[in-house]
Protein backbone atom coordinates (compact mmCIF):
# COMPACT_ATOMS: atom_id res chain seq x y z
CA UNK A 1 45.80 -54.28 -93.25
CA UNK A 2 44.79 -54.98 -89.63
CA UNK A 3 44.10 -52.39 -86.47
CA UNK A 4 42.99 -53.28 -82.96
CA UNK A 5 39.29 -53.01 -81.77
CA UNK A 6 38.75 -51.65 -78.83
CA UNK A 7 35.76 -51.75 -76.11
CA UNK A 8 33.97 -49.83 -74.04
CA UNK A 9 36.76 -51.08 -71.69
CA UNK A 10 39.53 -50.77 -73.71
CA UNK A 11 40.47 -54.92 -73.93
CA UNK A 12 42.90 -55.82 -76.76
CA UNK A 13 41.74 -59.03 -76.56
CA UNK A 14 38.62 -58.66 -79.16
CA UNK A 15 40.17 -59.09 -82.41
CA UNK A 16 42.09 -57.24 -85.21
CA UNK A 17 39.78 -55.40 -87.81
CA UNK A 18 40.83 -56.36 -91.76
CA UNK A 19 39.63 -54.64 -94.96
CA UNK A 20 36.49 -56.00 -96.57
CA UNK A 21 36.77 -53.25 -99.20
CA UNK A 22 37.00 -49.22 -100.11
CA UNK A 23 34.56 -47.29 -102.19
CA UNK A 24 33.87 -43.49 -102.55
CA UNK A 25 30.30 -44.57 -102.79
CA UNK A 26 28.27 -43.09 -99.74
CA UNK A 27 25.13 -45.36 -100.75
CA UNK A 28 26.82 -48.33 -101.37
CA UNK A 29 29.06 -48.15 -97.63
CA UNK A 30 25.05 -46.97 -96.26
CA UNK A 31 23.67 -49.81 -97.36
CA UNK A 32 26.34 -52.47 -96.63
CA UNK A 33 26.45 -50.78 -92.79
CA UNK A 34 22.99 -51.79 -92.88
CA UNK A 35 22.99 -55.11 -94.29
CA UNK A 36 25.69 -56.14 -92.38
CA UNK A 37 24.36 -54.58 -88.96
CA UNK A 38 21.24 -56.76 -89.35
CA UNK A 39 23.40 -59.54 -89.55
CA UNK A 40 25.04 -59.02 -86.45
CA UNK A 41 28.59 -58.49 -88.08
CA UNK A 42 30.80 -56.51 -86.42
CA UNK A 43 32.11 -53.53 -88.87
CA UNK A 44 33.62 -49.75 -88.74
CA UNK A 45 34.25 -47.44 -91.85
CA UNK A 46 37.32 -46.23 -91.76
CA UNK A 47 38.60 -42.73 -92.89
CA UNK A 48 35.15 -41.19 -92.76
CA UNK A 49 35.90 -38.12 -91.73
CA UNK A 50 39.00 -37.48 -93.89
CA UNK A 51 36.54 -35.20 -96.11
CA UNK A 52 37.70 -32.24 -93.61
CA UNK A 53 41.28 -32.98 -94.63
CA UNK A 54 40.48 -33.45 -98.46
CA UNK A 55 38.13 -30.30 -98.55
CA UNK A 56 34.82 -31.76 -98.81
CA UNK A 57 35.85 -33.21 -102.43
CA UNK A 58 35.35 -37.05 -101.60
CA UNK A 59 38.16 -38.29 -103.59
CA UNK A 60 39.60 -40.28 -100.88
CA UNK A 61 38.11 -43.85 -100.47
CA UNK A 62 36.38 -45.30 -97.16
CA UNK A 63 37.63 -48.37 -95.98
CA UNK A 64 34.92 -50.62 -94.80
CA UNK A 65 36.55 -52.94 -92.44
CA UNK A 66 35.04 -56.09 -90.42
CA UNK A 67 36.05 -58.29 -87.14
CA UNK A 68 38.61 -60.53 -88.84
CA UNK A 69 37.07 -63.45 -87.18
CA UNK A 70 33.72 -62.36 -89.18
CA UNK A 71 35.50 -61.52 -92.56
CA UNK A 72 34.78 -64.54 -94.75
CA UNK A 73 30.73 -64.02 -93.14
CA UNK A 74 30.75 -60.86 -94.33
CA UNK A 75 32.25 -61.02 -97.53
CA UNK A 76 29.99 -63.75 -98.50
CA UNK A 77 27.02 -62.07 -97.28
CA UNK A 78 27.78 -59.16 -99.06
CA UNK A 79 28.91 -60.89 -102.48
CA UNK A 80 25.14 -63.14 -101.69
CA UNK A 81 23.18 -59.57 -101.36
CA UNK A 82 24.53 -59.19 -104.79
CA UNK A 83 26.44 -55.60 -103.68
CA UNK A 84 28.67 -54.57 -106.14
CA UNK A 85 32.46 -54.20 -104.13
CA UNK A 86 35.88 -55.01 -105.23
CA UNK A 87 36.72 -57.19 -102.25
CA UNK A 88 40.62 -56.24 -100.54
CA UNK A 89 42.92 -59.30 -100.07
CA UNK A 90 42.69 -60.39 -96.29
C-alpha cells in the first residue's frame, strides 16, 4: 500500500510512503517513532486518530509507514534494534 507525501509546499515529487508494519501497541509505535527519528528516517503513523471513530476502544491497528526510498533502512534498523513487528510486504 502506497500514499503520496506531501511538503510544506505541497510537491508530489518526494516519494510514495509504504507500510513497514501495524500494531495496536502504543509503546512499541512510541518507541520505533523514536528510534527511527534519530536515525533520520522519514516515517508517519497512519490511522492514529481513528480511536474517535472506534470509540476510544483501540482495536483498530496503526500503520507505521516509511519513505519508500528508506524502507529496506528502516526495516533493518528496526529488525537490528531487536523490536518485535510483523513486517508488511512492500
Amino acid at each position: 500500500m502506497e500514499a503520496p507525501i506531501f511538503s510544506a509546499a505541497c510537491s508530489l515529487n518526494r516519494g510514495r510512503m509504504v507500510e513497514l508494519f501495524r500494531t495496536n501497541d502504543l509503546v512499541l509505535i512510541s518507541a520505533v517513532e523514536a528510534f527511527l527519528t534519530s536515525a533520520g528516517v522519514r516515517f508517519t503513523v497512519a490511522d492514529a486518530h481513528m480511536s474517535a471513530m472506534e470509540g476510544s476502544l483501540g482495536f483498530l491497528p496503526r500503520r507505521f509507514m516509511v519513505e519508500g526510498s528508506q524502507a529496506a533502512r528502516a526495516r533493518e534498523l528496526v529488525r537490528g534494534a531487536g523490536f518485535d513487528c510483523d513486517f508488511s510486504d512492500v
